[in-house]
C-alpha atoms as a PDB file:
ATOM      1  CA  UNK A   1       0.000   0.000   0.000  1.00  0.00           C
ATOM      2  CA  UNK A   2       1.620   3.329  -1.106  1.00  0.00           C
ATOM      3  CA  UNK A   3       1.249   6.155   1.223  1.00  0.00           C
ATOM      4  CA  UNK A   4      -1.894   7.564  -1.412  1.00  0.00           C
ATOM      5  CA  UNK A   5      -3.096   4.328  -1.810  1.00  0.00           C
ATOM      6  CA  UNK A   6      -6.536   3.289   0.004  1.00  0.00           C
ATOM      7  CA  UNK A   7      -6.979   0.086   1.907  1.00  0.00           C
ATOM      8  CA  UNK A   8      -8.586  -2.723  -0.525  1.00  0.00           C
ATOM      9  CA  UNK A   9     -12.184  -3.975   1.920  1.00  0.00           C
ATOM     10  CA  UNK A  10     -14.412  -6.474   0.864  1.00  0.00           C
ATOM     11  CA  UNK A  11     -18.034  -6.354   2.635  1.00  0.00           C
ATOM     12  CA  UNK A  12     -19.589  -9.500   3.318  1.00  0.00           C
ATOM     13  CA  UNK A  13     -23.429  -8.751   4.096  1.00  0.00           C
ATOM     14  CA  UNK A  14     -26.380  -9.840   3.097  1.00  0.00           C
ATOM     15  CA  UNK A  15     -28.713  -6.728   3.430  1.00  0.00           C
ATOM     16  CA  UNK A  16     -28.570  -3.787   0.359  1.00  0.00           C
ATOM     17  CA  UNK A  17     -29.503  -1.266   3.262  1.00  0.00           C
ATOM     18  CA  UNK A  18     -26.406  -2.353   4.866  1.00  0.00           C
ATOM     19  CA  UNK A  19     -24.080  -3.081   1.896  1.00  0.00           C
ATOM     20  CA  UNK A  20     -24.947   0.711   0.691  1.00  0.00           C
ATOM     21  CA  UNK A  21     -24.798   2.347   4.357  1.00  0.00           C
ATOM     22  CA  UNK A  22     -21.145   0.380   5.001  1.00  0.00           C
ATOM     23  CA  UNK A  23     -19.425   1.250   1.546  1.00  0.00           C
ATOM     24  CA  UNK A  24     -20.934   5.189   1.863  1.00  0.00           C
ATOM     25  CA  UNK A  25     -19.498   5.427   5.522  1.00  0.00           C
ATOM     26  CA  UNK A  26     -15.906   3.364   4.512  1.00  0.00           C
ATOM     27  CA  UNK A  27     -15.331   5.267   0.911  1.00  0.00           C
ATOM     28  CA  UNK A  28     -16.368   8.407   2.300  1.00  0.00           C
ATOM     29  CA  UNK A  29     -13.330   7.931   5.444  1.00  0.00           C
ATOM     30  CA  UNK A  30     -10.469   8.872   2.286  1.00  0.00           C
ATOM     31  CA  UNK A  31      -9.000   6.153   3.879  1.00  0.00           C
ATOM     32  CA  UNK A  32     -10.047   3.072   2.603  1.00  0.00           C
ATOM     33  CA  UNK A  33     -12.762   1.779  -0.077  1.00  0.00           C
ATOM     34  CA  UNK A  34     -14.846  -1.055  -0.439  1.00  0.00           C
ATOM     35  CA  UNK A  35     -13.550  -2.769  -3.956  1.00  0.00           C
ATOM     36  CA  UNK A  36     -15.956  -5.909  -3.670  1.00  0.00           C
ATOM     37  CA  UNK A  37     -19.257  -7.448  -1.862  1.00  0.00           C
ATOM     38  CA  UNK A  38     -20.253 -10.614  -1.909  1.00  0.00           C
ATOM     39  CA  UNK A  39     -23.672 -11.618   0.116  1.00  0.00           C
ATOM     40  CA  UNK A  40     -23.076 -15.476   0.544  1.00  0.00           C
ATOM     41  CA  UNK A  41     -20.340 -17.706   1.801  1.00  0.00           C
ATOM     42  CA  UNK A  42     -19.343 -19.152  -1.286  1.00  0.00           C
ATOM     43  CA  UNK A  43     -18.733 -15.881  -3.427  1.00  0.00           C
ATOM     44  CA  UNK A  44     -16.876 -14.562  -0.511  1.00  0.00           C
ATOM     45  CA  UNK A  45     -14.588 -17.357  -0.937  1.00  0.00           C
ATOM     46  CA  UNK A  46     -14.414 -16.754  -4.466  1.00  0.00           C
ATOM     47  CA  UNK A  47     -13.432 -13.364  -3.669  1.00  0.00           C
ATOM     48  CA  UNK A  48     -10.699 -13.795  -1.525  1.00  0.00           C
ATOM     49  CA  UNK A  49      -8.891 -16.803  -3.501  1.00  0.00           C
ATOM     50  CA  UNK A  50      -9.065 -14.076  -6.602  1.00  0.00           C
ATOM     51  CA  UNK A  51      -7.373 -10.847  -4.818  1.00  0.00           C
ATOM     52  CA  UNK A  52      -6.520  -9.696  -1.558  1.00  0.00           C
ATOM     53  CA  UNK A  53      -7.685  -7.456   0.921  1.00  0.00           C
ATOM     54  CA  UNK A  54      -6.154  -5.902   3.654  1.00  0.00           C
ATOM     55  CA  UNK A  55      -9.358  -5.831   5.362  1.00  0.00           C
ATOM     56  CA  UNK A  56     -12.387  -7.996   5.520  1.00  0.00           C
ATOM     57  CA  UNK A  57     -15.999  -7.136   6.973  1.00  0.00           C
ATOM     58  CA  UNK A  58     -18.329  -9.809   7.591  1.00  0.00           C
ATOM     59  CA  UNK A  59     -21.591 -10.775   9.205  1.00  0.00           C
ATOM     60  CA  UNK A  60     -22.311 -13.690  10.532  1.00  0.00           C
ATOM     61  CA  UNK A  61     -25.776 -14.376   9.049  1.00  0.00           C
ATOM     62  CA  UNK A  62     -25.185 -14.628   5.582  1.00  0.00           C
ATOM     63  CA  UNK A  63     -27.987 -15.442   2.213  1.00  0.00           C
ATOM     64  CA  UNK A  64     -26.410 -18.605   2.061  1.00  0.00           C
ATOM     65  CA  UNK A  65     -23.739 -20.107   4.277  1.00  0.00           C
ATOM     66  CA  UNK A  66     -22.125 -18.313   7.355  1.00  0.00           C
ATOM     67  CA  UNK A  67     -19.575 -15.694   8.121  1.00  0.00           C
ATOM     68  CA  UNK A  68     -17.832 -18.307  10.272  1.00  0.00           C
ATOM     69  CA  UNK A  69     -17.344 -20.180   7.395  1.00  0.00           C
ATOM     70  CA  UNK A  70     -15.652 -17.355   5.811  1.00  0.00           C
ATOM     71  CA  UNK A  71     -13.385 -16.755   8.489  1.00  0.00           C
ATOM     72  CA  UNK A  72     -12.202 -20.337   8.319  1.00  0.00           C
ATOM     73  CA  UNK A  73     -11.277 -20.321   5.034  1.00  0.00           C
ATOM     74  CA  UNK A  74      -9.414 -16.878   6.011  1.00  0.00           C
ATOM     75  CA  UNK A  75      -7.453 -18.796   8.697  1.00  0.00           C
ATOM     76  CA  UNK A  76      -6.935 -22.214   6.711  1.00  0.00           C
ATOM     77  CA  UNK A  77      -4.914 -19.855   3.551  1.00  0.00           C
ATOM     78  CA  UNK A  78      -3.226 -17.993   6.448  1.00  0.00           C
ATOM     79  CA  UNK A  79      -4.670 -15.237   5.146  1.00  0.00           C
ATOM     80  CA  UNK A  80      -5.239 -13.389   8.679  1.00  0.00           C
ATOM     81  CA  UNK A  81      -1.116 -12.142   8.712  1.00  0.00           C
ATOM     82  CA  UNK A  82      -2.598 -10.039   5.872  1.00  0.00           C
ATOM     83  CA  UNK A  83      -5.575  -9.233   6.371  1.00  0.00           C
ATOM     84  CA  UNK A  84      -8.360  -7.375   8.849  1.00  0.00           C
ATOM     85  CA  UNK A  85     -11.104  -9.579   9.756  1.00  0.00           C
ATOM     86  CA  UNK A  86     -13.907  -7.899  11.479  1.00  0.00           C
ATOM     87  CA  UNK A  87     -16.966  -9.407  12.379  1.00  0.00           C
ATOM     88  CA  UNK A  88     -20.299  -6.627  12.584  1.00  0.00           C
ATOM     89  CA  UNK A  89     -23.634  -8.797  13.105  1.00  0.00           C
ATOM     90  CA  UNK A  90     -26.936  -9.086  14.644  1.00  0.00           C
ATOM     91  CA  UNK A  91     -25.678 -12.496  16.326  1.00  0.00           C
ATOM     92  CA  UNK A  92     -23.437 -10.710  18.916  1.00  0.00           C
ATOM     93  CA  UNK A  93     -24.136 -13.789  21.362  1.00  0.00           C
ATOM     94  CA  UNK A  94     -21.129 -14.469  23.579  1.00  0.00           C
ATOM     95  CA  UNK A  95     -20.718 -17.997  22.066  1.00  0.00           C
ATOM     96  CA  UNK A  96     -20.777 -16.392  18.468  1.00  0.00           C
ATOM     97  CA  UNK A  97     -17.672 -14.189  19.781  1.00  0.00           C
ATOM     98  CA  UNK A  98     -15.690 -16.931  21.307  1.00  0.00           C
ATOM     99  CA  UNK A  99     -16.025 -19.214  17.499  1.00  0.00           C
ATOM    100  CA  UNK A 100     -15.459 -15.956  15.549  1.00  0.00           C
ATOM    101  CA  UNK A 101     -12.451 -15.672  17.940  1.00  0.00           C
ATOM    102  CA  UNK A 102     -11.424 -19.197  17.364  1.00  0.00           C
ATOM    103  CA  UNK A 103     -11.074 -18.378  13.632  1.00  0.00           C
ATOM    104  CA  UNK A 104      -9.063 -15.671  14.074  1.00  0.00           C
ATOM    105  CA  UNK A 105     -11.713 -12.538  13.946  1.00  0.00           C
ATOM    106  CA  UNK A 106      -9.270  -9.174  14.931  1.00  0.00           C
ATOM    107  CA  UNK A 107     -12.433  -7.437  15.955  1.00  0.00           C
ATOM    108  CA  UNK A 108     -16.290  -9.173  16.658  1.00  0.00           C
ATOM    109  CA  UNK A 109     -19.384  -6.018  16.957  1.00  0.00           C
ATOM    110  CA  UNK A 110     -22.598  -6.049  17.268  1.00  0.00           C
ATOM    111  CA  UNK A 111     -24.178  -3.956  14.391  1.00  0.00           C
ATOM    112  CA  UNK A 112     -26.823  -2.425  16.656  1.00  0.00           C
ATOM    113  CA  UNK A 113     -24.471  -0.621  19.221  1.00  0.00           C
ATOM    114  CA  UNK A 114     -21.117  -0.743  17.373  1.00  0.00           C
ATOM    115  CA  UNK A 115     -21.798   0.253  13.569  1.00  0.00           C
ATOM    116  CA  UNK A 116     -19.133   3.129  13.618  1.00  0.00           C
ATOM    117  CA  UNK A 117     -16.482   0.770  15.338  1.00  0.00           C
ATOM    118  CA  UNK A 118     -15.868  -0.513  11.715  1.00  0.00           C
ATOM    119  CA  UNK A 119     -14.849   2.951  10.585  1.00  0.00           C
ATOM    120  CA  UNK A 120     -12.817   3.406  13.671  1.00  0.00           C
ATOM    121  CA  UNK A 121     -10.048   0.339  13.198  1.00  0.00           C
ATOM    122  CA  UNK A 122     -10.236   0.783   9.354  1.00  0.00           C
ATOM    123  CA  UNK A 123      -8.975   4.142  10.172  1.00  0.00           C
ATOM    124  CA  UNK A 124      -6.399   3.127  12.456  1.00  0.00           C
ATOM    125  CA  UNK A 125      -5.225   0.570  10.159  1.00  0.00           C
ATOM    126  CA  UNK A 126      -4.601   2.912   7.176  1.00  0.00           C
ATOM    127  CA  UNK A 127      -3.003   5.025   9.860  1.00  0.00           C
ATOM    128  CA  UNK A 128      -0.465   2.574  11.227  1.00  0.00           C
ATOM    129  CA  UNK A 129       0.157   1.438   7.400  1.00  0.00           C
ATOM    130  CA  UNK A 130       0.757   4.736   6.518  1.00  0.00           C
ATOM    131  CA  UNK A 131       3.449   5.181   9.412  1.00  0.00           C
ATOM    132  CA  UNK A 132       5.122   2.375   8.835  1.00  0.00           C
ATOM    133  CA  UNK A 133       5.673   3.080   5.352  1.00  0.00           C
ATOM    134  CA  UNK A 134       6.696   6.635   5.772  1.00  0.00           C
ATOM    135  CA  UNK A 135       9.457   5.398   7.933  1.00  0.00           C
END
């Protein structure tokens, strides 16, 4: 990532109301921009084998399949090194946490309280990529 380059998301979600409110509120922080969405499982997969992301949103809950399922295949390519995985979903049940956690999920909200939290570590990832390229 070049220090005028944005960080590469892809959304995971399900809902158009959601998809559309996510990408507006991440393209419009200059510092990242949502380059893909896929609203099952298996396109998400698809995805991520075809390019890579330095950050990854995902719900739990998806059309078909399951977030978790996504975040598996994120931590069986070792793709987690690379890449932000944050879980935002209406299943913010402790157990959901702890599995998300077991796959390697950097950051688990709950998409009724924590919406913005999403904008927040993109944020703080461009800025530590930034920094550490600048040095």
């Amino acid at each position: 990532m070049t220090s005028a380059a944005l960080l590469n998301v892809l959304l995971i979600e399900d809902s158009p109301l959601i998809q559309r409110s996510l990408t507006e509120a991440i393209d419009a922080t200059g510092s990242a921009r949502v380059r893909a969405v896929a609203d099952t499982a298996a396109d998400a997969v698809r995805v991520l084998d075809d390019q890579p992301f330095d950050a990854v949103i995902v719900d739990i809950q998806l059309r078909e399949g399951s977030g978790i399922e996504v975040l598996a295949h994120l931590q069986r390519r070792k793709m987690l090194a690379s890449t932000l995985a944050v879980v935002l979903t209406n299943q913010a049940l402790p157990t959901f946490r702890q599995r998300c956690e077991q796959y390697g999920a950097h950051h688990f909200f709950d998409k009724s309280f924590e919406f913005d939290r999403v904008i927040e570590v993109l944020e703080a990832l461009a800025s530590r990529a930034h920094r550490v390229e600048g040095k």
